[in-house]
Structure formats: structure tokens, C-alpha cells
C-alpha atoms as a PDB file:
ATOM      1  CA  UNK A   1      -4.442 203.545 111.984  1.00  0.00           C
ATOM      2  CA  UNK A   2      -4.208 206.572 114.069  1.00  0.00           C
ATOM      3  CA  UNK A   3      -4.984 206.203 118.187  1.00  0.00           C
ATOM      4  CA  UNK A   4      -7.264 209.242 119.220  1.00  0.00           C
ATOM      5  CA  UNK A   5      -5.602 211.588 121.444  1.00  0.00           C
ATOM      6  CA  UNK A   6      -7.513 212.045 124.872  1.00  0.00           C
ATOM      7  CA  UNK A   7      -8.344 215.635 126.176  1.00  0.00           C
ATOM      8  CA  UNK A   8     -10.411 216.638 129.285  1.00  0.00           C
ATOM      9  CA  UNK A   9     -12.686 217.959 126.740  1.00  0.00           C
ATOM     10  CA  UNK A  10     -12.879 214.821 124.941  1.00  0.00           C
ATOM     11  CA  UNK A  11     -13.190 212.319 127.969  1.00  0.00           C
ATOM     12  CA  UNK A  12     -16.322 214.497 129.951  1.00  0.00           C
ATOM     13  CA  UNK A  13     -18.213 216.829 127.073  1.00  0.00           C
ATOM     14  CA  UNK A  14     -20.882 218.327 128.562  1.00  0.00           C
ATOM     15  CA  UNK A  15     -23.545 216.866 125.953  1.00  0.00           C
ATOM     16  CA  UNK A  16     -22.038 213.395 127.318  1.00  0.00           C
ATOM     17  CA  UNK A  17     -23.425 212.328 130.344  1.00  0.00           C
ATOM     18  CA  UNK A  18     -23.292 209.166 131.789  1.00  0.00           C
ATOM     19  CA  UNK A  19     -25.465 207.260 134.607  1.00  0.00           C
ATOM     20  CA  UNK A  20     -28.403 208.804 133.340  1.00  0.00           C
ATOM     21  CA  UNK A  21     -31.851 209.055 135.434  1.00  0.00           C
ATOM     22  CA  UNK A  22     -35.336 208.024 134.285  1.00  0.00           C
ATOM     23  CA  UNK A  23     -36.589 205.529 131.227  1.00  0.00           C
ATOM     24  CA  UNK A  24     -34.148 207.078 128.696  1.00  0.00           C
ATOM     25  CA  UNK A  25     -30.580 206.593 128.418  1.00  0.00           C
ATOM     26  CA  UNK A  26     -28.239 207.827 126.169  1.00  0.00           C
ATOM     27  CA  UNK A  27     -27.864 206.292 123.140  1.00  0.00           C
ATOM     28  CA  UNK A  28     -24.755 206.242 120.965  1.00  0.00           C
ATOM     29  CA  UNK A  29     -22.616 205.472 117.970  1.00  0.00           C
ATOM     30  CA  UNK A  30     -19.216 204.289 118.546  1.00  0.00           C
ATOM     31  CA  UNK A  31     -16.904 202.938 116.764  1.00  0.00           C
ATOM     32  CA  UNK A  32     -14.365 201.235 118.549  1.00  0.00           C
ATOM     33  CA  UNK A  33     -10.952 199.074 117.826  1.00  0.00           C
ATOM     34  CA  UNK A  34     -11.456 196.056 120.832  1.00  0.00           C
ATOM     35  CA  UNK A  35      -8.242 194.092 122.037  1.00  0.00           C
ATOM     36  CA  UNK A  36     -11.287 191.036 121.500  1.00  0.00           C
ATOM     37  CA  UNK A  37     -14.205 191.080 118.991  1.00  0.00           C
ATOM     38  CA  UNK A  38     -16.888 188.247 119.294  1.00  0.00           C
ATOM     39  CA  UNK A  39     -13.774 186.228 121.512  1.00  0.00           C
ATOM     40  CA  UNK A  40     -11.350 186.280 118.948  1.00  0.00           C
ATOM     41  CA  UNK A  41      -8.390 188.999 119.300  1.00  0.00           C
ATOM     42  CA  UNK A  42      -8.293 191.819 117.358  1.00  0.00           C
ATOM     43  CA  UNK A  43      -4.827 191.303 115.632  1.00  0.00           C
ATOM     44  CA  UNK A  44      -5.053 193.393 112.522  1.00  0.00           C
ATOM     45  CA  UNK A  45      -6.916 196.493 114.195  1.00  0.00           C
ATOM     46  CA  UNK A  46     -10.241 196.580 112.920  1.00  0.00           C
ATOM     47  CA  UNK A  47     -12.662 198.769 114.010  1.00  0.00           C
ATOM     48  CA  UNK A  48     -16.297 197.532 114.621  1.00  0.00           C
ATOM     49  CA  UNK A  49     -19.316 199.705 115.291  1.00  0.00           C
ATOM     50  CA  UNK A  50     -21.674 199.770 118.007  1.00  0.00           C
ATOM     51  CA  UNK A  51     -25.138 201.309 119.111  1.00  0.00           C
ATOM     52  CA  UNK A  52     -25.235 201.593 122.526  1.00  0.00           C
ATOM     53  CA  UNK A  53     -27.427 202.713 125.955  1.00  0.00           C
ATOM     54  CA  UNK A  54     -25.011 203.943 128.106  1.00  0.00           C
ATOM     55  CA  UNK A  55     -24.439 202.964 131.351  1.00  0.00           C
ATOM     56  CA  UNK A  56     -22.199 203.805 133.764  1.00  0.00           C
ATOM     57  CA  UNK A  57     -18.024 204.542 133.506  1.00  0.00           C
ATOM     58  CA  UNK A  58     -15.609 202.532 134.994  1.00  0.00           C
ATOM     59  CA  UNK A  59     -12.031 202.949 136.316  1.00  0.00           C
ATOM     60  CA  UNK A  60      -8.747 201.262 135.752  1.00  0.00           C
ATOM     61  CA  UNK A  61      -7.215 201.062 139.461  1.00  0.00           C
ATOM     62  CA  UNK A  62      -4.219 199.262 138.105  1.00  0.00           C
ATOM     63  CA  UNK A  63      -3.388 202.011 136.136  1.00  0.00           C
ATOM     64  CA  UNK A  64      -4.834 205.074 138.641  1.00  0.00           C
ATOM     65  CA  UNK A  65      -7.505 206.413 135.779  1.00  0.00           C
ATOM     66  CA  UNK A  66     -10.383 207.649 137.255  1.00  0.00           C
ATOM     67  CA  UNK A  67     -12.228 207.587 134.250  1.00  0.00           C
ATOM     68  CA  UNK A  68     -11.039 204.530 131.905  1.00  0.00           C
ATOM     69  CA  UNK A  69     -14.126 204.073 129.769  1.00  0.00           C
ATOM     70  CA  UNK A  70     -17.794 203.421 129.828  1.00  0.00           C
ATOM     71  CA  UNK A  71     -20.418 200.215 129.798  1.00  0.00           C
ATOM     72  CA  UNK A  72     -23.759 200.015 128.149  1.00  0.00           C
ATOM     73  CA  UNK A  73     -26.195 197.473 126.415  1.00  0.00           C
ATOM     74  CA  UNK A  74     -25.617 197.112 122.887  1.00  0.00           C
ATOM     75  CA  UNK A  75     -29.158 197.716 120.838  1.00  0.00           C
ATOM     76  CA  UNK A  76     -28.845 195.448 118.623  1.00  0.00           C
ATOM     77  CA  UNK A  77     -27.480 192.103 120.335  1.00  0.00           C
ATOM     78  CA  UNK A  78     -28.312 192.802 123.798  1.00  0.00           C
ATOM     79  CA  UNK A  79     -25.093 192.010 125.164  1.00  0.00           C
ATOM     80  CA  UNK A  80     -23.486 194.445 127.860  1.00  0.00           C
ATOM     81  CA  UNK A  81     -20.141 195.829 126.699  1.00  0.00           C
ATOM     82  CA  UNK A  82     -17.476 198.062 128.160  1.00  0.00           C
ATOM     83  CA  UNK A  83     -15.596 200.831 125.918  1.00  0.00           C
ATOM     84  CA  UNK A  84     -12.189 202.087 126.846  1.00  0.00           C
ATOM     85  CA  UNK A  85     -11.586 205.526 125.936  1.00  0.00           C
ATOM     86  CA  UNK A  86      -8.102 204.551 124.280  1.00  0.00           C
ATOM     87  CA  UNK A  87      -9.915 202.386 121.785  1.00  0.00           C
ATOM     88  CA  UNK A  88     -12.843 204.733 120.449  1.00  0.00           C
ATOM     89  CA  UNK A  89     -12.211 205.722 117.305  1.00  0.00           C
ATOM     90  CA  UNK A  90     -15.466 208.640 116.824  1.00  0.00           C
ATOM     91  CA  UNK A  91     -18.680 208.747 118.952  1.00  0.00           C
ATOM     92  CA  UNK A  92     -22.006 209.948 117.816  1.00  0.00           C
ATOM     93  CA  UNK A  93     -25.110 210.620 119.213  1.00  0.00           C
ATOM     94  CA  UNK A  94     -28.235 207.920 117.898  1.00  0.00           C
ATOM     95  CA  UNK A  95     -31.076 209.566 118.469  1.00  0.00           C
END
């Protein structure tokens, strides 16, 4: 399987933007490779997908990125989950 390569176009499009204001967030499609799925690792690489309200990004101080990924509420369980940029295989808008 083939890791995305990261741009500066890629990690802040200007369609993209996070911490939204008002009732509506963003919502969108990801699919994304986690180290963890449902607890278990993720030893063969499989990539799950994910509709999401987007919440706010986070940053990896550890490793000095500003920018490391994002969090939101996933639609259909509820559940809050964090995305790392290095994982997402293709995000899509879901209207």
C-alpha cells in the first residue's frame, strides 16, 4: 500500500477548514489506515472509512508538527476520533 505524500497544499486546502463556527461543521469522508481499529492493532494495513464532523487539529510536540492531524465525531457511532495526516489515505467532502 502506498503512504500519501504530504504537501502544504494537501495539509491546509483552502476548501478545508477546521474549527468551524455556528451549528454546521464540516463533514467528511476519510479513509484512513489506524495504528488501532476498534482496540485491536492494525497489523496487515487495512484501511477503514469514516464520516466525520470535524473538529479541531492537533499537534505532535514530540515530534515539532504544528499540524499533525485532526479530531471530529464520527456520524455514525458517535465516538470522537483523531486522524493523523500520515495515515489518510483520500478525503472527501459528505455533504
Amino acid at each position: 500500500m502506498n503512504k500519501m505524500t504530504i504537501t502544504n497544499e494537501l495539509r491546509n486546502p483552502p476548501h478545508f477548514r477546521l474549527n468551524e463556527t455556528g451549528p454546521e461543521k464540516n463533514r467528511l469522508a476519510i479513509n484512513y489506515g489506524p495504528e488501532k481499529h476498534n482496540g485491536i492493532e492494525n497489523t496487515n494495513n487495512s484501511v477503514f472509512r469514516y464520516v466525520i464532523e470535524t473538529d479541531e487539529p492537533f499537534e505532535n510536540r514530540s515530534n515539532g508538527e504544528k499540524f499533525a492531524g485532526f479530531g471530529g465525531k464520527c456520524i455514525e457511532t458517535g465516538d470522537y476520533k483523531r486522524f493523523r495526516w500520515d495515515r489518510i489515505e483520500s478525503i472527501t467532502h459528505h455533504g
